[in-house]
Protein backbone atom coordinates (compact mmCIF):
# COMPACT_ATOMS: atom_id res chain seq x y z
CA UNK A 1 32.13 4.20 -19.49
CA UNK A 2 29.80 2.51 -21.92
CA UNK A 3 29.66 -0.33 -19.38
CA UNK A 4 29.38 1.39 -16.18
CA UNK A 5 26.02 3.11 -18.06
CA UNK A 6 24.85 -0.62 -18.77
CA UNK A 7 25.53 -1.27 -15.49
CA UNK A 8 23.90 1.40 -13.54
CA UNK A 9 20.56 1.29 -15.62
CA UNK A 10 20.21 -2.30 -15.34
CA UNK A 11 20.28 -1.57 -11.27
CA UNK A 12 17.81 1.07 -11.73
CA UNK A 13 15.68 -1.23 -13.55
CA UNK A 14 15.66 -3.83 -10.81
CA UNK A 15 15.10 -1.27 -8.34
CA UNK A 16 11.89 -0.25 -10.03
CA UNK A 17 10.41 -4.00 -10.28
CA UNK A 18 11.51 -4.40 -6.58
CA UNK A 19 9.46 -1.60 -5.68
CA UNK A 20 6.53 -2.54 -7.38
CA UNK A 21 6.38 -6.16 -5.95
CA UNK A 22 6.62 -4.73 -2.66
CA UNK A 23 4.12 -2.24 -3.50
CA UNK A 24 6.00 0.54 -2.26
CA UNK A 25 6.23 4.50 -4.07
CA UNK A 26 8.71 5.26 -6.24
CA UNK A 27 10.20 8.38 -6.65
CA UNK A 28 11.47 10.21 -10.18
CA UNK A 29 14.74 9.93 -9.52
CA UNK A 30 14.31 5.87 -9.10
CA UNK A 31 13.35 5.77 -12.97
CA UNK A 32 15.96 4.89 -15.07
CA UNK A 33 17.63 7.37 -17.31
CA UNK A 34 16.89 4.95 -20.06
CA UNK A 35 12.83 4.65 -19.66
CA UNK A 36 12.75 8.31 -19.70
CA UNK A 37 11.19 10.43 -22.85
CA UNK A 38 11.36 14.00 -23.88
CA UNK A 39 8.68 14.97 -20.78
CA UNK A 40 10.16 12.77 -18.03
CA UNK A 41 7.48 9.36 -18.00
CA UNK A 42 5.17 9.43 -14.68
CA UNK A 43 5.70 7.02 -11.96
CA UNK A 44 2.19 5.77 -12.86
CA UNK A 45 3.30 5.21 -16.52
CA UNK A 46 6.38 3.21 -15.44
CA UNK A 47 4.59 1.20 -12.40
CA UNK A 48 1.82 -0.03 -15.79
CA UNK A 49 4.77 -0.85 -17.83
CA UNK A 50 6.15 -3.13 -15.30
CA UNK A 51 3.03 -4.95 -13.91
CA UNK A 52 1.42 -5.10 -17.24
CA UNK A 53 -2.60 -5.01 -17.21
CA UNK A 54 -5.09 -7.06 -16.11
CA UNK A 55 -6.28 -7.60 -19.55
CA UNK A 56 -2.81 -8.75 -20.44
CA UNK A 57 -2.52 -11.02 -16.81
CA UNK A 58 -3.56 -14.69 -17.51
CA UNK A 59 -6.07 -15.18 -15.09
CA UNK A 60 -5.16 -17.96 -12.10
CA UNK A 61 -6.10 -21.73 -12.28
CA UNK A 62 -9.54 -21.95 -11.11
CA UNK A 63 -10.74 -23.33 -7.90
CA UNK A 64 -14.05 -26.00 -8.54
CA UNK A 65 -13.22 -28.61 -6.15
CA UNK A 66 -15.42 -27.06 -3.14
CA UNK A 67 -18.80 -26.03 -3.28
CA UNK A 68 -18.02 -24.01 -0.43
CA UNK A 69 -19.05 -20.04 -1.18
CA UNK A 70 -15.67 -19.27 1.06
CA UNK A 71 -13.25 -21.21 2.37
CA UNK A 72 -11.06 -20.29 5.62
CA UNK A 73 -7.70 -21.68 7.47
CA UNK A 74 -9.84 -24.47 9.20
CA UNK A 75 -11.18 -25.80 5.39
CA UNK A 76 -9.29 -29.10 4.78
CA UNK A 77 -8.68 -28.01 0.96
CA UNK A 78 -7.48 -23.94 2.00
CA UNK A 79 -3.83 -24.62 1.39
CA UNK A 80 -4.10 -26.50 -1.29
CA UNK A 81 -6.42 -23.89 -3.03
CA UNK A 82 -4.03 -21.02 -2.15
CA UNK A 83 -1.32 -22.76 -3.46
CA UNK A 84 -2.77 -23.62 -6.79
CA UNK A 85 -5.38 -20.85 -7.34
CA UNK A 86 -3.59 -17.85 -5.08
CA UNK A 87 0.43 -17.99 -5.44
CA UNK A 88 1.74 -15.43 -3.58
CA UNK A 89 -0.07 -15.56 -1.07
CA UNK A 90 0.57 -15.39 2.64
CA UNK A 91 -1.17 -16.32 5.73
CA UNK A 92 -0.72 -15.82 9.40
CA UNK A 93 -2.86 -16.71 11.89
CA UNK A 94 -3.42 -14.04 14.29
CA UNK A 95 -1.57 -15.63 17.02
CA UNK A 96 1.46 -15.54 14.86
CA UNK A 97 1.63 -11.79 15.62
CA UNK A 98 2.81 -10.09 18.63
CA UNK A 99 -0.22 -9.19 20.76
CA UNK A 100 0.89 -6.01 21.46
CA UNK A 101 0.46 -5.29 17.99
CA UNK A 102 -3.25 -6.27 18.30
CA UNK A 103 -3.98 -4.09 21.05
CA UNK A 104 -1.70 -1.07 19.16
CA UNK A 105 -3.73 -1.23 16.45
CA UNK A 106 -7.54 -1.29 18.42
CA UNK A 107 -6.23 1.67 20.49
CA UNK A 108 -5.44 3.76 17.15
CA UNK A 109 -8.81 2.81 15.82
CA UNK A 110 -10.27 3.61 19.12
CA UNK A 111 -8.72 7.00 19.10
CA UNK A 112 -8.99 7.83 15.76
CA UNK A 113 -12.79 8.56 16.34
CA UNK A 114 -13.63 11.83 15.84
CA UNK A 115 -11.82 12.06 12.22
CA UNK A 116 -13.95 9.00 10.92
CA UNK A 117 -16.68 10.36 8.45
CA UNK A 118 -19.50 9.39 6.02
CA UNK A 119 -18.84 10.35 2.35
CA UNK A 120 -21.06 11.16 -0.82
CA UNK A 121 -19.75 8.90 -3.76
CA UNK A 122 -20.85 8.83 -7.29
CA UNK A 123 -20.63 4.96 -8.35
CA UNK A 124 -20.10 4.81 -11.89
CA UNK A 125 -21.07 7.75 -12.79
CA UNK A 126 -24.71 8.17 -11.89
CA UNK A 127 -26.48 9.31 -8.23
CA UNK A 128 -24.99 10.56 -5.83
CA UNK A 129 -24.89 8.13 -2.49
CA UNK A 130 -23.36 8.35 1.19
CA UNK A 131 -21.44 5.40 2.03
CA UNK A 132 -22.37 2.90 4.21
CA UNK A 133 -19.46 3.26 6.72
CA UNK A 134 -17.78 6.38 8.41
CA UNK A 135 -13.86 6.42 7.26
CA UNK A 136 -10.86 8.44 6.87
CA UNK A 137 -7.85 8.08 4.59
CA UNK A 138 -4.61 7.96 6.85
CA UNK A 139 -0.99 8.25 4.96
CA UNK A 140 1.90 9.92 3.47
CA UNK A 141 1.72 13.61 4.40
CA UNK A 142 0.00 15.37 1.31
CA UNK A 143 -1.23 11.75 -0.52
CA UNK A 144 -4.69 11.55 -1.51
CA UNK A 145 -6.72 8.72 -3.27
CA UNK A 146 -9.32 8.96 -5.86
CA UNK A 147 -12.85 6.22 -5.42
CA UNK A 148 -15.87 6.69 -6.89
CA UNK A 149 -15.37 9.83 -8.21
CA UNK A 150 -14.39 11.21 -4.53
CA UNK A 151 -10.48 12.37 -3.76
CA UNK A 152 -10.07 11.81 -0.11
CA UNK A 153 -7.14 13.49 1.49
CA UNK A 154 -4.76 11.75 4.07
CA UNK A 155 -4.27 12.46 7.42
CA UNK A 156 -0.93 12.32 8.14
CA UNK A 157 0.89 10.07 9.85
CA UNK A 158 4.34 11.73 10.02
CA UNK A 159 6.14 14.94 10.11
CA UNK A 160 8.49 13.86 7.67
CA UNK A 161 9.15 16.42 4.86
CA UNK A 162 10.88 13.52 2.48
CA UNK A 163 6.92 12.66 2.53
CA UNK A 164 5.49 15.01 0.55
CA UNK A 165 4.46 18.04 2.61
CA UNK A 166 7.00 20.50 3.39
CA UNK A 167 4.60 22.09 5.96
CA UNK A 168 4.18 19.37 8.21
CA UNK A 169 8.15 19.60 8.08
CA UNK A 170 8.11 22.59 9.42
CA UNK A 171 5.72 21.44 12.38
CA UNK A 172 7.36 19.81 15.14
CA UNK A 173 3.83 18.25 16.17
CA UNK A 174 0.00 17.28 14.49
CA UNK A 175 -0.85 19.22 17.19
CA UNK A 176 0.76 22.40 15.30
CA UNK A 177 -1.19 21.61 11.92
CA UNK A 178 -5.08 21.50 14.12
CA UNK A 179 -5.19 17.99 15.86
CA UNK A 180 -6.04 17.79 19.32
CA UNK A 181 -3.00 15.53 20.96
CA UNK A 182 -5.13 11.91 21.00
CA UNK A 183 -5.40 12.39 17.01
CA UNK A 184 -1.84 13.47 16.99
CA UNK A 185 -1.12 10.17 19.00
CA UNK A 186 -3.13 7.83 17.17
CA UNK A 187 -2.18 8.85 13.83
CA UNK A 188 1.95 8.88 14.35
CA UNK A 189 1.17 5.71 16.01
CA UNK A 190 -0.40 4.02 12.88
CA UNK A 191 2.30 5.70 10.87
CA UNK A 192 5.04 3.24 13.15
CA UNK A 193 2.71 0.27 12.85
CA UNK A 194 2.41 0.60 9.24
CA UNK A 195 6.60 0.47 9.23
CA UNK A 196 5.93 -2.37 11.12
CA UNK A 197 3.72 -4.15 8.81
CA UNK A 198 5.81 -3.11 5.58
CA UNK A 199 8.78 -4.76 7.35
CA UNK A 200 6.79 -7.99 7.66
CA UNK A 201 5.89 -7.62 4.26
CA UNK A 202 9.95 -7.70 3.03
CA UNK A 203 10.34 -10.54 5.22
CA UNK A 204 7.92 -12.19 3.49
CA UNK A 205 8.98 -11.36 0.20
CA UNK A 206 12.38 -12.55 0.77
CA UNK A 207 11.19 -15.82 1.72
CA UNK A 208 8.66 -16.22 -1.15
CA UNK A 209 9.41 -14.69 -3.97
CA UNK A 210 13.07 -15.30 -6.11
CA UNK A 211 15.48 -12.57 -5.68
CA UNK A 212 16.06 -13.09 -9.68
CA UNK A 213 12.66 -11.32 -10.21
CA UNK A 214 13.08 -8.58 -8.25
């Protein structure tokens, strides 16, 4: 038995660091039994233990041999910068991706007008300011995210219930919860491109990153 516990929690413990190099949410039940206290530790709590924090993160090599405020793909020196100064990461060119992917995502962004607005934020602390952009936070059905002092809600981009908001389970279309059907369309559309990207995203990780460290 003793083993089988071993066993289990050391599998639980990958499966955390796994999802936190692919940047993906955890839920509770994904924590092992191990990490857990008294009051059961918050996925935030766990996600800092594993990453560490930027004060604890040695910083990168630096990059001094261009003089060059930015570099891009056609700089003679941009691989050899991201390989010693950026590990980890990955470039396509845009002709690496399917074009129907291109024109997917304009038509969403194209469509999504209407739900695009300009916010008041508080930068550290001080006035109040409106942004300089109209936006809208898209996601998980019931996430929101917290900038400048401003909690935006998502948009959802699914009916799933698994994602958070048993109402939109209930709803058998967007259309149900207030959207008129080219917001419905254009935000269960992003919802599939995101999948899309995220599976991209494992590709890449299983090319470029060790399996040991996940």
């Amino acid at each position: 038995m003793g083993k089988t516990k071993r066993t289990t929690k050391k599998k639980s413990i990958a499966k955390v660091k796994k999802a936190v190099a692919k940047n993906t949410p955890l839920r509770q039940h994904d924590i092992p039994e191990g990490k857990k206290t008294s009051r059961e530790v918050s996925l935030l709590s766990q996600l800092r233990r594993e990453r560490g924090s930027a004060d604890k993160t040695p910083l990168p090599c630096e990059w001094n041999k261009s003089s060059k405020p930015f570099l891009t793909p056609q700089s003679s020196d941009f691989k050899e910068c991201l390989a010693k100064s950026y590990q980890g990461f990955c470039w396509e060119e845009p002709q690496d991706l399917e074009e129907s992917l291109h024109t997917s995502f304009e038509k969403c962004f194209k469509d999504l007008e209407g739900l695009y607005l300009y916010d008041s934020v508080q930068a550290g602390g001080q006035r109040v300011s409106q942004t300089f952009v109209r936006r809208c936070l898209i996601g998980l059905p019931g996430s929101t995210y917290k900038y400048l002092g401003l909690r935006l809600f998502s948009h959802p981009w699914s009916l799933d219930p698994e994602d958070g908001n048993i109402v939109a389970g209930k709803s058998e279309s967007l259309v149900e919860l207030g959207y008129c059907a080219r917001h419905s369309n254009a935000l269960m559309q992003m919802g599939r491109l995101n999948k899309i990207l995220t599976e991209k995203t494992e590709k890449q990780l299983d090319v470029h990153v060790p399996a040991e460290t996940l």
